[in-house]
C-alpha atoms as a PDB file:
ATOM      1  CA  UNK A   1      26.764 -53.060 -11.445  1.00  0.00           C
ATOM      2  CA  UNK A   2      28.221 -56.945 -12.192  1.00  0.00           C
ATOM      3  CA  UNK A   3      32.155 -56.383 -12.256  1.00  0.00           C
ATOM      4  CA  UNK A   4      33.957 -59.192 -13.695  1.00  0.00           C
ATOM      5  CA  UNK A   5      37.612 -60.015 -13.399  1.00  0.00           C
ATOM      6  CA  UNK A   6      40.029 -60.776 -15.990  1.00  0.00           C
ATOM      7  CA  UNK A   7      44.069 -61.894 -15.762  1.00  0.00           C
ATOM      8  CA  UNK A   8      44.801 -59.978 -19.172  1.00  0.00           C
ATOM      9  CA  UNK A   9      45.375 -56.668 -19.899  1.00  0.00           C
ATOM     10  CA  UNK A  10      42.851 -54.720 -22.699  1.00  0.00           C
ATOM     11  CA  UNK A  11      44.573 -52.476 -24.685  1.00  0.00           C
ATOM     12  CA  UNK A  12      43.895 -48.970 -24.773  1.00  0.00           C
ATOM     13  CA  UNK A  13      42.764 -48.919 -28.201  1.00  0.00           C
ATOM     14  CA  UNK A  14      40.608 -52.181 -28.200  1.00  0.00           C
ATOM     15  CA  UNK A  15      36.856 -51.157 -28.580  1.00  0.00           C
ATOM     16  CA  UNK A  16      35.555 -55.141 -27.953  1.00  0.00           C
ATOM     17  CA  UNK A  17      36.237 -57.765 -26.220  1.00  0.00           C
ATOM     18  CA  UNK A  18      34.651 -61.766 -25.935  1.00  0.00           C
ATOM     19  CA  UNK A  19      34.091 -63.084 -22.641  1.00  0.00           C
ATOM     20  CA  UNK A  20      34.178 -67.186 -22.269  1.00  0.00           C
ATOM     21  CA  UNK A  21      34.236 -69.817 -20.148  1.00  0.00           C
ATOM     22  CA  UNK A  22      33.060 -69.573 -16.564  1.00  0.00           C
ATOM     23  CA  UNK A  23      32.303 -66.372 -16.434  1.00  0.00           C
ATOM     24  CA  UNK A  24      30.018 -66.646 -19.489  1.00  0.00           C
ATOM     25  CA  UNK A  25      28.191 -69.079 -18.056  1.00  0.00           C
ATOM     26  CA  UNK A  26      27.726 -66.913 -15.563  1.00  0.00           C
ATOM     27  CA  UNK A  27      26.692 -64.058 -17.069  1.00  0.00           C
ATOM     28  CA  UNK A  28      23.811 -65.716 -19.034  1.00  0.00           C
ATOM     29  CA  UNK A  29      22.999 -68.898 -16.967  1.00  0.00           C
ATOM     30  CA  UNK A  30      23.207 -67.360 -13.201  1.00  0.00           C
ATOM     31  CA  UNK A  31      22.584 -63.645 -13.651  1.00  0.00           C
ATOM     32  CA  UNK A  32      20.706 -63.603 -17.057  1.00  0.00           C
ATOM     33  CA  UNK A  33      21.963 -60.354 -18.521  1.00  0.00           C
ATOM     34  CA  UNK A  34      20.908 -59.610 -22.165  1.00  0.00           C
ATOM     35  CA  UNK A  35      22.342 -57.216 -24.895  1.00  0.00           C
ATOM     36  CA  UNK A  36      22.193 -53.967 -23.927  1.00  0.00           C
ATOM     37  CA  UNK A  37      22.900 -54.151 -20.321  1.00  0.00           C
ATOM     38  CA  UNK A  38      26.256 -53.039 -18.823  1.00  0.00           C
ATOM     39  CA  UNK A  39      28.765 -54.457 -17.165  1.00  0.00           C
ATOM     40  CA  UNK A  40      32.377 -53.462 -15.646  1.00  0.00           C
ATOM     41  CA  UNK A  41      35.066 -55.671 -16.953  1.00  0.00           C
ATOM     42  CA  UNK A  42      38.488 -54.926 -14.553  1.00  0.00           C
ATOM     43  CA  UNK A  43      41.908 -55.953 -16.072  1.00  0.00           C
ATOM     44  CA  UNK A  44      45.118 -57.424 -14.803  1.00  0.00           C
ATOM     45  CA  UNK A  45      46.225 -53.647 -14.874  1.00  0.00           C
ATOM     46  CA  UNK A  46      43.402 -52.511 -12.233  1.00  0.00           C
ATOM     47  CA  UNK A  47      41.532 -50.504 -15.046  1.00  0.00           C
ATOM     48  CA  UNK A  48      37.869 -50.523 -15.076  1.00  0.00           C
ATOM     49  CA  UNK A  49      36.239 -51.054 -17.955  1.00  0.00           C
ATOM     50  CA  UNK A  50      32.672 -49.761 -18.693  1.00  0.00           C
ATOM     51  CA  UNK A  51      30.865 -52.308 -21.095  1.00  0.00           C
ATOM     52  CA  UNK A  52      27.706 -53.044 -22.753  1.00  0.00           C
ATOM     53  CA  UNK A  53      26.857 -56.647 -24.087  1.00  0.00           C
ATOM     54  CA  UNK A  54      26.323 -57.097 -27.627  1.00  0.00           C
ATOM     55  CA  UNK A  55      25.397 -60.696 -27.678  1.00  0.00           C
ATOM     56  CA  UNK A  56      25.210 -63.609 -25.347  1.00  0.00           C
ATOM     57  CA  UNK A  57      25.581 -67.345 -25.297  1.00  0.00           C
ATOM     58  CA  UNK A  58      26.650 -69.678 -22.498  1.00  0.00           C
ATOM     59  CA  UNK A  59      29.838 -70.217 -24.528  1.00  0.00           C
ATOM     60  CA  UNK A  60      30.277 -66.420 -25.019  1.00  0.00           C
ATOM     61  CA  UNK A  61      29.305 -63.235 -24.341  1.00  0.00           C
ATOM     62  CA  UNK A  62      30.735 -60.494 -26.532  1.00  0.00           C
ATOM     63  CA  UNK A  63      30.800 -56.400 -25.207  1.00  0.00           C
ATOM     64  CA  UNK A  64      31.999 -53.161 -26.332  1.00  0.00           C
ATOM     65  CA  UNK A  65      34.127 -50.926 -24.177  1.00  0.00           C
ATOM     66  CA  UNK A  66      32.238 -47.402 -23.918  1.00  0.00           C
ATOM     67  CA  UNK A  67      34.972 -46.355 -20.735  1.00  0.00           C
ATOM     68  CA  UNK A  68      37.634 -47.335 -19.046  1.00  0.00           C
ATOM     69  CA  UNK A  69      39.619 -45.537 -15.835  1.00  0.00           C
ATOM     70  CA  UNK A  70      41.944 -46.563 -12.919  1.00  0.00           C
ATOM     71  CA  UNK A  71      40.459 -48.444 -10.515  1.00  0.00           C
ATOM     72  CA  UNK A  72      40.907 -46.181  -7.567  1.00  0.00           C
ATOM     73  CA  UNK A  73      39.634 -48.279  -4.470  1.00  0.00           C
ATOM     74  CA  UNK A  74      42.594 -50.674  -3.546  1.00  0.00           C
ATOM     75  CA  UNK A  75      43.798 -49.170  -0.127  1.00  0.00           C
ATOM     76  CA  UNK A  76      47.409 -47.740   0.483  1.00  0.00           C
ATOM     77  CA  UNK A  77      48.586 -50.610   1.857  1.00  0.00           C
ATOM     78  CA  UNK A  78      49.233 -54.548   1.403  1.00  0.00           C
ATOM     79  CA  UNK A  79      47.679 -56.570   4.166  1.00  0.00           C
ATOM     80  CA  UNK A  80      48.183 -60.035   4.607  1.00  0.00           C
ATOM     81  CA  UNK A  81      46.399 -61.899   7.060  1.00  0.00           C
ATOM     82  CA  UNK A  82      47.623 -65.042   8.880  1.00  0.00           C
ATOM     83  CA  UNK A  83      44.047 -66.277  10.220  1.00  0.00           C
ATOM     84  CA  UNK A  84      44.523 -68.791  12.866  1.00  0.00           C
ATOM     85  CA  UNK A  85      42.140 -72.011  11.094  1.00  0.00           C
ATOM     86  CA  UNK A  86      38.805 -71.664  12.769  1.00  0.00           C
ATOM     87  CA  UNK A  87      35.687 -73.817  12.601  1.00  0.00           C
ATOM     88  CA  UNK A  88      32.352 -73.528  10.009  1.00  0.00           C
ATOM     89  CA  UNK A  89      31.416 -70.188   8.535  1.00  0.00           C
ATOM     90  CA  UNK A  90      34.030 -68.082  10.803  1.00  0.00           C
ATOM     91  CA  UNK A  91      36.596 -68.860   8.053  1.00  0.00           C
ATOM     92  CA  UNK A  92      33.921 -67.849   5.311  1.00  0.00           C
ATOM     93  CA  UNK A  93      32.815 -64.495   7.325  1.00  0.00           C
ATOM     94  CA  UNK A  94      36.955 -63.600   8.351  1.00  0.00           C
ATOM     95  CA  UNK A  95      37.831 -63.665   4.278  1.00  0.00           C
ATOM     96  CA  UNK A  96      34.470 -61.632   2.832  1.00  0.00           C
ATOM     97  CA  UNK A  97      35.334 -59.028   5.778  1.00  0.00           C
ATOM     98  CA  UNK A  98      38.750 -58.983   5.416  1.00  0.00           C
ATOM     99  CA  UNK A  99      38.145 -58.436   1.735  1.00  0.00           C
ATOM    100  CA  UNK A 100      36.091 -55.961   1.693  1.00  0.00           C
ATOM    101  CA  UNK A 101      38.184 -54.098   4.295  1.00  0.00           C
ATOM    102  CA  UNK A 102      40.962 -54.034   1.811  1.00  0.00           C
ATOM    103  CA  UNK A 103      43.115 -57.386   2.628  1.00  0.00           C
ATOM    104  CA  UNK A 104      45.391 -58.262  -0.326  1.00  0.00           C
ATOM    105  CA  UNK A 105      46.477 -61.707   0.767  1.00  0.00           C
ATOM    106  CA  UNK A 106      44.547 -64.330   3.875  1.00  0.00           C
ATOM    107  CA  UNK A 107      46.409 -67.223   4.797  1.00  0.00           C
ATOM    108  CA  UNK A 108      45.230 -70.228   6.853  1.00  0.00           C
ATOM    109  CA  UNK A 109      47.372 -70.728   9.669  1.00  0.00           C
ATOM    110  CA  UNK A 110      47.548 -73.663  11.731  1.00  0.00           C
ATOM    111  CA  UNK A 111      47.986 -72.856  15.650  1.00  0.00           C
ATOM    112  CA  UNK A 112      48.409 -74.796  18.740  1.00  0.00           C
ATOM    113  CA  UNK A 113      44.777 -74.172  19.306  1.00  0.00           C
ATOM    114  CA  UNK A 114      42.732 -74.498  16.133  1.00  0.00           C
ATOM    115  CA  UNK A 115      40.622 -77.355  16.414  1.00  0.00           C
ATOM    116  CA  UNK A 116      40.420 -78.022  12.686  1.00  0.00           C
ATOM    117  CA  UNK A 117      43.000 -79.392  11.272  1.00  0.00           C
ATOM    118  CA  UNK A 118      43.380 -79.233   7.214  1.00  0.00           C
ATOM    119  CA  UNK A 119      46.262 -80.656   4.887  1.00  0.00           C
ATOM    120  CA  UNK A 120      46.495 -78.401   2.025  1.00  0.00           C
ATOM    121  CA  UNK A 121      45.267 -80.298  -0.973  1.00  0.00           C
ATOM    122  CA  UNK A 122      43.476 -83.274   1.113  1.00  0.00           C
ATOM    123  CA  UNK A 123      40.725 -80.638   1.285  1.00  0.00           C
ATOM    124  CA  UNK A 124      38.125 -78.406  -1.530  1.00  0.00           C
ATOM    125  CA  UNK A 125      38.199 -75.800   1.645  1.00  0.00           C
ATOM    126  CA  UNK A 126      40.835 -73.521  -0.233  1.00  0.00           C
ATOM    127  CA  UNK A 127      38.956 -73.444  -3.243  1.00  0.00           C
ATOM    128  CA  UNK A 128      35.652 -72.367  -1.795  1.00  0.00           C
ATOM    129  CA  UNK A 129      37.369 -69.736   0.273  1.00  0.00           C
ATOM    130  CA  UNK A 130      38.780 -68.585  -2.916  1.00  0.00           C
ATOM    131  CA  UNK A 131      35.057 -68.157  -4.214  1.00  0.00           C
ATOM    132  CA  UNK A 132      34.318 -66.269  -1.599  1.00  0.00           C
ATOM    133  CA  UNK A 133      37.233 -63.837  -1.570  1.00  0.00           C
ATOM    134  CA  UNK A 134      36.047 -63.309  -5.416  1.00  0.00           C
ATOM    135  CA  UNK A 135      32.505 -62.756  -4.952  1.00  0.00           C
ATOM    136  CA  UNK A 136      33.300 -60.384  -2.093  1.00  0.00           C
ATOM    137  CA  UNK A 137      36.019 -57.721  -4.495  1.00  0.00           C
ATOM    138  CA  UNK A 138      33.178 -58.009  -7.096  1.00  0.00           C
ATOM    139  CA  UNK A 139      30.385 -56.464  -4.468  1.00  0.00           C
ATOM    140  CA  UNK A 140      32.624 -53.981  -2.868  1.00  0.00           C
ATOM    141  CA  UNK A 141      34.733 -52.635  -6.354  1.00  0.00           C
ATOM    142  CA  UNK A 142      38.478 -54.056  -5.482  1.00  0.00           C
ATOM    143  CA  UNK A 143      40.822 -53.766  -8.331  1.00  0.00           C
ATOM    144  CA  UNK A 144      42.312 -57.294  -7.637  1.00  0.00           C
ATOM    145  CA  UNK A 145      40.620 -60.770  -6.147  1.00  0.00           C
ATOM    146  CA  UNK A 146      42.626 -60.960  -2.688  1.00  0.00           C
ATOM    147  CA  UNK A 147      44.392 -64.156  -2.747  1.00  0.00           C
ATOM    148  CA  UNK A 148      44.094 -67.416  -0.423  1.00  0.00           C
ATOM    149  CA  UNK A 149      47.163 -68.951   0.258  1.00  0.00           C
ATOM    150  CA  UNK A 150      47.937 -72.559   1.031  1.00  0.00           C
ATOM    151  CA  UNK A 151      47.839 -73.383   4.756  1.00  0.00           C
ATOM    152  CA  UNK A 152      50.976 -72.783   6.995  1.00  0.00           C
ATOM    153  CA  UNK A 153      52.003 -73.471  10.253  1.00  0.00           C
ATOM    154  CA  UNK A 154      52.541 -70.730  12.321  1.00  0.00           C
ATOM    155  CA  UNK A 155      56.134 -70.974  12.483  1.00  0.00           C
ATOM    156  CA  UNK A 156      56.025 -70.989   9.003  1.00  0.00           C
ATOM    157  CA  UNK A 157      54.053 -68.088   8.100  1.00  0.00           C
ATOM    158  CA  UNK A 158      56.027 -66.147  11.066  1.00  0.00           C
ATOM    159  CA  UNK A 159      59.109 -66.603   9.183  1.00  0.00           C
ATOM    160  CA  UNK A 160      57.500 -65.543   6.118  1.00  0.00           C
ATOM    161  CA  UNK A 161      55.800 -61.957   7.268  1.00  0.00           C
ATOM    162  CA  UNK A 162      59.228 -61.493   8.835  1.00  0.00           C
ATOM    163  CA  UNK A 163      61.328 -61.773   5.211  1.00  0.00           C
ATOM    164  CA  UNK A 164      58.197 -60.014   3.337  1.00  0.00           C
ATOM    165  CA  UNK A 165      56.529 -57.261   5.027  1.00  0.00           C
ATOM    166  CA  UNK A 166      57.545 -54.128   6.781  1.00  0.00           C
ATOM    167  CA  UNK A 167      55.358 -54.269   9.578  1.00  0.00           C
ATOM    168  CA  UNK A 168      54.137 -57.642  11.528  1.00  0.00           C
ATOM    169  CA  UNK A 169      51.317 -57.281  14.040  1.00  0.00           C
ATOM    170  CA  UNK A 170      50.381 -60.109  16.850  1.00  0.00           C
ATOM    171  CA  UNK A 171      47.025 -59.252  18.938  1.00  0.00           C
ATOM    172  CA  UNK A 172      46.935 -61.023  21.275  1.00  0.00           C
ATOM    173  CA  UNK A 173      44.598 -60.778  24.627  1.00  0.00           C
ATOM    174  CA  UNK A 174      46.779 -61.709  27.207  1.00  0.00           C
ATOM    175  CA  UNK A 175      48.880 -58.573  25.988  1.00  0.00           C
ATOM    176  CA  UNK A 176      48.468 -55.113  27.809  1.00  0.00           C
ATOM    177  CA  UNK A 177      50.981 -52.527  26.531  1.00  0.00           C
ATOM    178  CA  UNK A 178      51.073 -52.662  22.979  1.00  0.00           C
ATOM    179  CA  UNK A 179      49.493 -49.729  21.953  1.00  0.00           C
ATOM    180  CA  UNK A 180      47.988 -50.733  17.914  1.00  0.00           C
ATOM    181  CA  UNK A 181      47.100 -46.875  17.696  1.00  0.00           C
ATOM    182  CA  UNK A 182      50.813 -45.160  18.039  1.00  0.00           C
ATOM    183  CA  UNK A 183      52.440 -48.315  16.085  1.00  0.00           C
ATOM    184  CA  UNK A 184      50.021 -47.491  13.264  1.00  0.00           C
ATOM    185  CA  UNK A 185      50.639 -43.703  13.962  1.00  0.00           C
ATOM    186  CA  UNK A 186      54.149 -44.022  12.992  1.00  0.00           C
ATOM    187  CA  UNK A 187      53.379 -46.066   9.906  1.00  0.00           C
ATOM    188  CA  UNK A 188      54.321 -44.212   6.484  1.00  0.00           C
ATOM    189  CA  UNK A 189      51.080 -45.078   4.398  1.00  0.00           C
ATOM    190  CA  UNK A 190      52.880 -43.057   1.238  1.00  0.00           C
ATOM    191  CA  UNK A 191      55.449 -45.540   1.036  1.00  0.00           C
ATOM    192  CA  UNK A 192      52.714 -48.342   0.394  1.00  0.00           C
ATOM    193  CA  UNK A 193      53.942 -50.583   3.441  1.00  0.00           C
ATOM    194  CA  UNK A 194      53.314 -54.305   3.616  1.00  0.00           C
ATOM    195  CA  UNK A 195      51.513 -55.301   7.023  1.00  0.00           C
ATOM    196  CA  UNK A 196      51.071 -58.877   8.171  1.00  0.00           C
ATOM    197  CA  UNK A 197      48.408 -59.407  10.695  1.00  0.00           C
ATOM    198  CA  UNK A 198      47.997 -62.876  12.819  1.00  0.00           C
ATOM    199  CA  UNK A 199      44.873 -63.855  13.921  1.00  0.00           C
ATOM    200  CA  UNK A 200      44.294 -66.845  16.183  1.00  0.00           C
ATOM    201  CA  UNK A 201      42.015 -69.343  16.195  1.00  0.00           C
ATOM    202  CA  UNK A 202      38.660 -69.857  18.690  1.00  0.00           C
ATOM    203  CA  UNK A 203      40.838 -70.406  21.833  1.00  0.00           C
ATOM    204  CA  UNK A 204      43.418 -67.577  20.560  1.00  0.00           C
ATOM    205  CA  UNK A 205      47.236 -67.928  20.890  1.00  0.00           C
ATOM    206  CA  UNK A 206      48.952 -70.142  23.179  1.00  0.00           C
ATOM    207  CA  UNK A 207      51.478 -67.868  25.483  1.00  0.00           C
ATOM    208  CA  UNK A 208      54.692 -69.832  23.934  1.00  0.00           C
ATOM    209  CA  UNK A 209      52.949 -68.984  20.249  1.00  0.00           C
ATOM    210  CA  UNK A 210      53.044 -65.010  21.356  1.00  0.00           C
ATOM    211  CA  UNK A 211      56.593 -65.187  22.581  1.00  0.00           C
ATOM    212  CA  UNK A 212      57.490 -67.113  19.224  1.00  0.00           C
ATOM    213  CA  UNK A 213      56.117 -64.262  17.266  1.00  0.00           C
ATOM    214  CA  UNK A 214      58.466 -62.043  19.334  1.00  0.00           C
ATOM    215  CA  UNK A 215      61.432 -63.524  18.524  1.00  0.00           C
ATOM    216  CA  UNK A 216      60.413 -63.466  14.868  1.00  0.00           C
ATOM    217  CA  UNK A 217      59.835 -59.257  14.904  1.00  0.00           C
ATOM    218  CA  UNK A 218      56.302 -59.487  15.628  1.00  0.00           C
ATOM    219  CA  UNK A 219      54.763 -56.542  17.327  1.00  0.00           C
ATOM    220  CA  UNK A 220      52.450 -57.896  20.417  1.00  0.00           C
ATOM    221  CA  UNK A 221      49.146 -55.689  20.074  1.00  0.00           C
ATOM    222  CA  UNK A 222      45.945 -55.501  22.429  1.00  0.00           C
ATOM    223  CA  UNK A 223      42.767 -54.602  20.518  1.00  0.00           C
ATOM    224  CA  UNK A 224      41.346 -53.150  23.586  1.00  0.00           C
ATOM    225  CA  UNK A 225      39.818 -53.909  26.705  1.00  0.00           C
ATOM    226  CA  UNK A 226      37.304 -56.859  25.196  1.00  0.00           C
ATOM    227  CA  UNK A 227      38.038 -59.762  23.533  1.00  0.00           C
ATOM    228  CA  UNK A 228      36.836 -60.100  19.906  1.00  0.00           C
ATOM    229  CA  UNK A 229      35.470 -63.077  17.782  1.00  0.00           C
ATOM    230  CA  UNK A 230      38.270 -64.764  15.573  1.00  0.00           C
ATOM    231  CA  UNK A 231      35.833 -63.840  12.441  1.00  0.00           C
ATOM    232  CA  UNK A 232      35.893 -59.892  13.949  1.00  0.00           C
ATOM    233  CA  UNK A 233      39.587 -59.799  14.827  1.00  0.00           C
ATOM    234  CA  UNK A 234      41.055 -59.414  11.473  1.00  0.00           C
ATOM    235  CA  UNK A 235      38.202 -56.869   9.987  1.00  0.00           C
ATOM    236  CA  UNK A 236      38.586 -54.554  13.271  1.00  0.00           C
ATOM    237  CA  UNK A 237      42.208 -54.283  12.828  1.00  0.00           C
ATOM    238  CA  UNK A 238      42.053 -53.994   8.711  1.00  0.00           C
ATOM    239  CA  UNK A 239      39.184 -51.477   9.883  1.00  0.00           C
ATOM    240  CA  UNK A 240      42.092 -49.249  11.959  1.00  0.00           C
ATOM    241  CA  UNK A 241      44.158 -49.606   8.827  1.00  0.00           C
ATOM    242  CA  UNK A 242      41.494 -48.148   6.371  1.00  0.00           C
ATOM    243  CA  UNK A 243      41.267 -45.712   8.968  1.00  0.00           C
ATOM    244  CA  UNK A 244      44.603 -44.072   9.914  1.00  0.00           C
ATOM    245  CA  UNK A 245      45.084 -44.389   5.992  1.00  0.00           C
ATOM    246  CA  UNK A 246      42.217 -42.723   4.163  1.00  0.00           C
ATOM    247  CA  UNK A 247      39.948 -41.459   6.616  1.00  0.00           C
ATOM    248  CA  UNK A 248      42.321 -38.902   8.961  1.00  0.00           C
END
C-alpha cells in the first residue's frame, strides 16, 4: 500500500486531512490513484494512518482517516552509519539496504582511500541519496525517513560517534580478534542503544585510519573470514543487529 510521510502530527480526533505539494503531485501525476483507493499517511509521531482519498488534484489530494495505530517496525536500536564515500550506484545500493535494514542515520565519510571526493553543497549527490533513503522507508514500512547527513571526514565523524552513541564499531579486514558476535552479545537492546558503524570505502581503511578509530573508542571488528563489498558491509552488519535484537 503507498505510505506517505508527513513532519506534522494528526490529531487523534481529526477525521480528514489535505495533502499538497509534492506529494500531491505525486499521488495523482506519478502513481494515479483516484477516490476511493487507500493510502497510509505516517506522522511525525510514528502513527500510521489508514486513509481513503476523497478527491484528487495535482494541487491537492484530500482523505479521510478510517485507522490509525503505532507504527511498530522501527528496530530497537539507533544505527548510524559512517559509509566510507564510494563510487556510482554503491552509495545508492549501501543507503536503500541500510534502510531497509533499520539504519536511522548514513553519513558520507571521506577516507584516505575513497576515490571520490565530494564538497558538501558543491554537489546534488546528497539530495538524491536523500530520495532514495525515502523511497526505500516507504517500500519496507519505517516509521521515520532515515536521514543523510552532510559529508565528514573521518576524523570528524570519529569524534562525533564517540560524544553520541553508546557503542562504535570499526570492521575492518586486516583485523582478526574482534569478535562482532560477543560485542553485540553484551549489548542491552532494552535500553534502545545508539550504535555507530564505519564503513570504508572500495580500497577499505588505511591501517593509520583503524588505529585512529582506536584511540577515539572504536571497537575494531572482523566480519568474518571474507571480505565484503563496501555496498554489503553496512547491510551485513545492520543485518547482525536486526538479528541479535528481534530475531533470538
Amino acid at each position: 500500500m503507498t505510505r506517505l510521510f508527513i513532519d506534522t502530527r494528526i490529531d487523534e480526533g481529526v477525521s480528514t486531512w489535505e495533502i499538497g505539494g509534492d506529494s500531491a503531485r505525486y499521488l495523482s501525476d506519478v502513481l494515479r490513484m483516484r477516490p476511493g483507493e487507500e493510502l497510509i499517511l505516517c506522522d511525525s509521531g510514528r502513527i500510521d494512518h489508514l486513509c481513503e482519498i476523497v478527491s484528487v488534484s495535482k494541487a491537492l489530494v484530500a482523505v479521510s482517516i478510517r485507522d490509525r495505530h503505532p507504527n511498530g517496525n522501527e528496530p530497537m536500536f539507533e544505527a548510524t552509519i559512517y559509509q566510507g564515500l564510494a563510487k556510482g550506484e554503491r552509495m545508492d545500493l549501501s543507503i536503500q539496504k541500510s534502510v531497509e535494514l533499520g539504519m536511522t542515520r548514513y553519513v558520507p565519510t571521506a577516507c584516505s582511500r575513497s576515490i571520490v571526493k565530494i564538497k558538501d553543497g558543491k554537489d546534488n549527490k546528497r539530495e538524491r541519496w536523500q530520495a532514495i533513503a525515502l523511497e526505500a522507508a516507504r517500500q519496507c514500512g519505517r516509521g521515520i525517513v532515515p536521514e543523510v547527513g552532510a559529508v565528514k571526514s573521518l576524523e570528524d565523524a570519529l569524534k562525533e560517534a564517540q560524544e553520541t552513541c553508546d557503542l562504535v564499531l570499526f570492521p575492518w579486514e586486516e583485523e582478526k580478534e574482534g569478535n562482532l558476535g560477543k560485542i553485540l552479545s553484551d549489548v542491552d537492546f532494552g535500553k534502545h542503544p545508539k550504535i555507530a558503524v564505519f564503513i570504508g570505502p572500495e580500497g577499505g581503511f588505511a591501517e593509520e585510519e583503524a588505529q585512529l578509530a582506536e584511540s577515539h573508542g572504536a571497537k575494531l571488528v572482523t566480519l568474518g573470514r571474507r571480505i565484503l563489498r563496501t555496498e554489503t558491509a553496512g547491510p551485513a552488519v545492520l543485518a547482525m543487529l536486526v538479528y541479535r535484537s528481534e530475531l533470538i
